[in-house]
C-alpha atoms as a PDB file:
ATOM      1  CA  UNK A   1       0.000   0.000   0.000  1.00  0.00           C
ATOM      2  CA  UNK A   2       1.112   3.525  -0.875  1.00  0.00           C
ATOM      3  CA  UNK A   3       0.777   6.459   1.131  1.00  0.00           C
ATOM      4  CA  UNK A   4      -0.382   9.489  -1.746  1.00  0.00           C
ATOM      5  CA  UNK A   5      -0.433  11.901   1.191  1.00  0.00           C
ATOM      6  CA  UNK A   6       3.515  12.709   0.188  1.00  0.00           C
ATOM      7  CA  UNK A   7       4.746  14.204  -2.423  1.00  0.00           C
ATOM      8  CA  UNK A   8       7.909  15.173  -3.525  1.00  0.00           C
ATOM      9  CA  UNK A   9       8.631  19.104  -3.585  1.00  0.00           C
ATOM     10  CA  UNK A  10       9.186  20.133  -7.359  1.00  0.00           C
ATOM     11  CA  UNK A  11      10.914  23.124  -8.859  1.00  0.00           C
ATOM     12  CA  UNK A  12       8.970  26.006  -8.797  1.00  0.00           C
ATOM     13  CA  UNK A  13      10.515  26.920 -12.267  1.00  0.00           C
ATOM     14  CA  UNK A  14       9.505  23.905 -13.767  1.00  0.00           C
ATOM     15  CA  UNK A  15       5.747  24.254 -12.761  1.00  0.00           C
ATOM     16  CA  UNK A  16       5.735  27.803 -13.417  1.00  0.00           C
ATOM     17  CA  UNK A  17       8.784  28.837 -15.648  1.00  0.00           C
ATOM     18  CA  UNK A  18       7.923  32.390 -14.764  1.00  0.00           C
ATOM     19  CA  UNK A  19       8.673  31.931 -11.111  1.00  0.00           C
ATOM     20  CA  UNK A  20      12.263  33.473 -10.726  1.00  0.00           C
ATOM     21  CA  UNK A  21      14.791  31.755  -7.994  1.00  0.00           C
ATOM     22  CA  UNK A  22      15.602  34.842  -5.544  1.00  0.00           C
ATOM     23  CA  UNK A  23      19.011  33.899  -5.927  1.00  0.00           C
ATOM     24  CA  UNK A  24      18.702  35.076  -9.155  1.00  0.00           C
ATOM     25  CA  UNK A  25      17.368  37.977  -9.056  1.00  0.00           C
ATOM     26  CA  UNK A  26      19.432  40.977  -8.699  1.00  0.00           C
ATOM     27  CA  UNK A  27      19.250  43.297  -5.638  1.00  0.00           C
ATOM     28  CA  UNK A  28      18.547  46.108  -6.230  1.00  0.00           C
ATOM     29  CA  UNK A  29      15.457  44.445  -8.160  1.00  0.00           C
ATOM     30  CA  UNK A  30      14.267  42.795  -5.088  1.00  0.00           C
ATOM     31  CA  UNK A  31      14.285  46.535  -3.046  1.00  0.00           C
ATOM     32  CA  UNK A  32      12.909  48.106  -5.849  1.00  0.00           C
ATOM     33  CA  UNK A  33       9.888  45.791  -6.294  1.00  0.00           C
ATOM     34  CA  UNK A  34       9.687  45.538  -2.134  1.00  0.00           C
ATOM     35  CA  UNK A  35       9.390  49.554  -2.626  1.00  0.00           C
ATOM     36  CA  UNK A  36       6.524  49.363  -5.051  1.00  0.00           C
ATOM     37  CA  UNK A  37       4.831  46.763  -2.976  1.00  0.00           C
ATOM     38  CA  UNK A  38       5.263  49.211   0.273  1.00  0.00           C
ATOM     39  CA  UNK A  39       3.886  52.663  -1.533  1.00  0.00           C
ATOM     40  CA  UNK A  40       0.712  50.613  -3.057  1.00  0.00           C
ATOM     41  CA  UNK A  41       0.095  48.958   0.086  1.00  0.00           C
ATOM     42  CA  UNK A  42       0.231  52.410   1.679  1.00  0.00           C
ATOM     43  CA  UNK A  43      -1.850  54.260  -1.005  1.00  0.00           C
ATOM     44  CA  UNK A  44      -4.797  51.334  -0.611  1.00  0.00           C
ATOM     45  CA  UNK A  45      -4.723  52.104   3.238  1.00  0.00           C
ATOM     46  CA  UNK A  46      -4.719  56.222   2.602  1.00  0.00           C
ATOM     47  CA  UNK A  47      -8.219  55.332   0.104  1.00  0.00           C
ATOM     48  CA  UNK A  48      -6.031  56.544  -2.614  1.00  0.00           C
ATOM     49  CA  UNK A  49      -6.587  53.214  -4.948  1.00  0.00           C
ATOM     50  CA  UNK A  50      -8.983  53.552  -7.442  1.00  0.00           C
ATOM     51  CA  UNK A  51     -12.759  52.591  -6.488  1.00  0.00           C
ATOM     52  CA  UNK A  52     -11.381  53.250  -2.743  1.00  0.00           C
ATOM     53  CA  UNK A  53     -14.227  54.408  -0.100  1.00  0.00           C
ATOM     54  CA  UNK A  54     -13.527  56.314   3.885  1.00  0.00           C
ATOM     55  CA  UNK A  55     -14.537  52.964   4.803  1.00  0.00           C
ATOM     56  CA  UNK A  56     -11.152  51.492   3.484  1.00  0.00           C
ATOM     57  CA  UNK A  57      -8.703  54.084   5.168  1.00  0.00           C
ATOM     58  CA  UNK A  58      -6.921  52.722   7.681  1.00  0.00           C
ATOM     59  CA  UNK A  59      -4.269  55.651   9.005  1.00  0.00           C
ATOM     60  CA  UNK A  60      -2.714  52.990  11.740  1.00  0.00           C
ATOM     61  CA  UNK A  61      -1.392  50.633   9.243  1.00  0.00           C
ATOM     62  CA  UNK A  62      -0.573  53.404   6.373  1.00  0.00           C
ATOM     63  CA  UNK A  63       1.733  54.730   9.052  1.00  0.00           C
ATOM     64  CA  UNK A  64       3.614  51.327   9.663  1.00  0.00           C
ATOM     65  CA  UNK A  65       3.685  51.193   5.424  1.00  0.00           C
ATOM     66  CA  UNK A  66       4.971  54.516   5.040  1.00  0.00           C
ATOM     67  CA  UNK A  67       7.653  54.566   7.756  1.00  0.00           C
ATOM     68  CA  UNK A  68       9.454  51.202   6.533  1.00  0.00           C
ATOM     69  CA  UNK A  69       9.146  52.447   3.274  1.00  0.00           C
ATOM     70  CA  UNK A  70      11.039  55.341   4.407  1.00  0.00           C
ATOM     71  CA  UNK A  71      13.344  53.549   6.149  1.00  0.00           C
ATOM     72  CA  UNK A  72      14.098  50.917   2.987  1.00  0.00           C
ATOM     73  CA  UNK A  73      14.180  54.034   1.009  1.00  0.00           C
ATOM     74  CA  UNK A  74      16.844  55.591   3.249  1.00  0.00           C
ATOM     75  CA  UNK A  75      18.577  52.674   3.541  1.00  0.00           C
ATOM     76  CA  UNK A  76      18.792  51.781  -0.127  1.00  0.00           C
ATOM     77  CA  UNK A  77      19.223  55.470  -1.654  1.00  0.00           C
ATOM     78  CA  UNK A  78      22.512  55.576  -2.921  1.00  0.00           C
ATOM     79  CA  UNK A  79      21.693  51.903  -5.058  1.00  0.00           C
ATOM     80  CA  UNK A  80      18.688  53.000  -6.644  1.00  0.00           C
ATOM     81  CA  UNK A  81      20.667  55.637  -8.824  1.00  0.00           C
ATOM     82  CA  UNK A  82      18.320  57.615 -11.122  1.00  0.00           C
ATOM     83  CA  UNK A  83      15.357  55.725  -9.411  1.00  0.00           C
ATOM     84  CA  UNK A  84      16.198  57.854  -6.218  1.00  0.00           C
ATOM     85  CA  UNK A  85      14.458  61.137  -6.763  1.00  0.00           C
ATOM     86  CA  UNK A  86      10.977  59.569  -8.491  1.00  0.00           C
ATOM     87  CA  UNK A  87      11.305  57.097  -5.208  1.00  0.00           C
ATOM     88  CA  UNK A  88      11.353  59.795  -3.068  1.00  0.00           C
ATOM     89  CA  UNK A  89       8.675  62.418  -4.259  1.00  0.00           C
ATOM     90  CA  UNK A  90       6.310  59.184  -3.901  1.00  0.00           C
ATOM     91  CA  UNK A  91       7.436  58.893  -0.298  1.00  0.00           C
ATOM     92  CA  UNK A  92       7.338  62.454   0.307  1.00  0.00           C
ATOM     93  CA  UNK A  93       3.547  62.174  -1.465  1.00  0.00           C
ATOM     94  CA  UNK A  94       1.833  59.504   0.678  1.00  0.00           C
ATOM     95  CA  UNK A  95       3.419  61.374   3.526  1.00  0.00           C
ATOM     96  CA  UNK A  96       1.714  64.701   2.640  1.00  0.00           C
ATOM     97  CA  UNK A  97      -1.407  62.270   1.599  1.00  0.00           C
ATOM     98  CA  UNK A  98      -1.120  60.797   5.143  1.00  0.00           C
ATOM     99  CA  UNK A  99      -1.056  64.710   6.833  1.00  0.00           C
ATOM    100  CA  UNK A 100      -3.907  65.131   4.897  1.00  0.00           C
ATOM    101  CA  UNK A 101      -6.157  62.078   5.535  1.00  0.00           C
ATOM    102  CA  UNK A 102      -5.286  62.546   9.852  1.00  0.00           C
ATOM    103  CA  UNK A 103      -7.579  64.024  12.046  1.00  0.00           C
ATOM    104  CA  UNK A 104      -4.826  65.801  14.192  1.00  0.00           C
ATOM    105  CA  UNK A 105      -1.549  65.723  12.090  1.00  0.00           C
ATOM    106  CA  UNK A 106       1.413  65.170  13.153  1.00  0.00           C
ATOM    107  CA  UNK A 107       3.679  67.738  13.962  1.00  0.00           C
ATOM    108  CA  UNK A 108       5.967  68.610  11.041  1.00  0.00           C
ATOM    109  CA  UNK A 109       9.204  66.088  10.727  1.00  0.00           C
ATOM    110  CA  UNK A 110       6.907  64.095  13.390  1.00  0.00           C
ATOM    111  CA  UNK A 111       5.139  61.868  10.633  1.00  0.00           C
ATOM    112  CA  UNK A 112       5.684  58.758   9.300  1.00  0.00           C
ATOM    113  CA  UNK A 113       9.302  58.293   8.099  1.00  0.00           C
ATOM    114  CA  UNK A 114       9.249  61.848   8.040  1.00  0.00           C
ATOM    115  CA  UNK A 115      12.839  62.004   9.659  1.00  0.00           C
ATOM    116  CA  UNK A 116      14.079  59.608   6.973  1.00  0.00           C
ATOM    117  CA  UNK A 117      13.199  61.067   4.207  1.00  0.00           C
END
């Protein structure tokens, strides 16, 4: 009697041949596409996505969003070469989107990421 409840892992690539090994992949790829994933993230919890309602803003978790994307932004500035200044007028934009959307803003350098960026 077999047991079908195993199976052998397979290769990612060879199930999907569009899945990329990380290893593979360069860095500065990987930050730039973990910076994308940070600012839409953080522009869905503003309401800024399209189709967005006051229902879906949620200014708790924007601010955790916007401050590590701050942070990888500060972090990674000097790699993302002429990606730098277009990166950081988005940051600079959800944070002004962010003083906006609050109730009591933040005092000024006091928002999130704000003394990273």
């Amino acid at each position: 009697m077999t047991d079908d409840s195993y199976s052998t892992p397979t290769d990612d690539a060879q199930v999907n041949p569009d899945v990329r090994d990380l290893g593979d992949i360069p860095a500065i790829e990987v930050i730039t596409r973990c910076i994308v994933m940070l600012m839409s993230s953080a522009a869905e919890k503003l309401g800024l996505a399209e189709g967005s309602s006051p229902d879906d803003v949620d200014l708790d978790e924007a601010r955790k969003l916007i401050t590590a994307l701050a942070g990888l932004f500060d972090a990674s500035r000097r790699d993302l070469g002429l990606h730098a200044n277009p990166i950081r007028d988005g940051v600079k934009g959800l944070q002004a989107a962010f003083r906006e959307a609050s109730a009591y803003p933040d005092e000024p350098g006091e928002g999130p990421g704000e003394k990273l960026v």
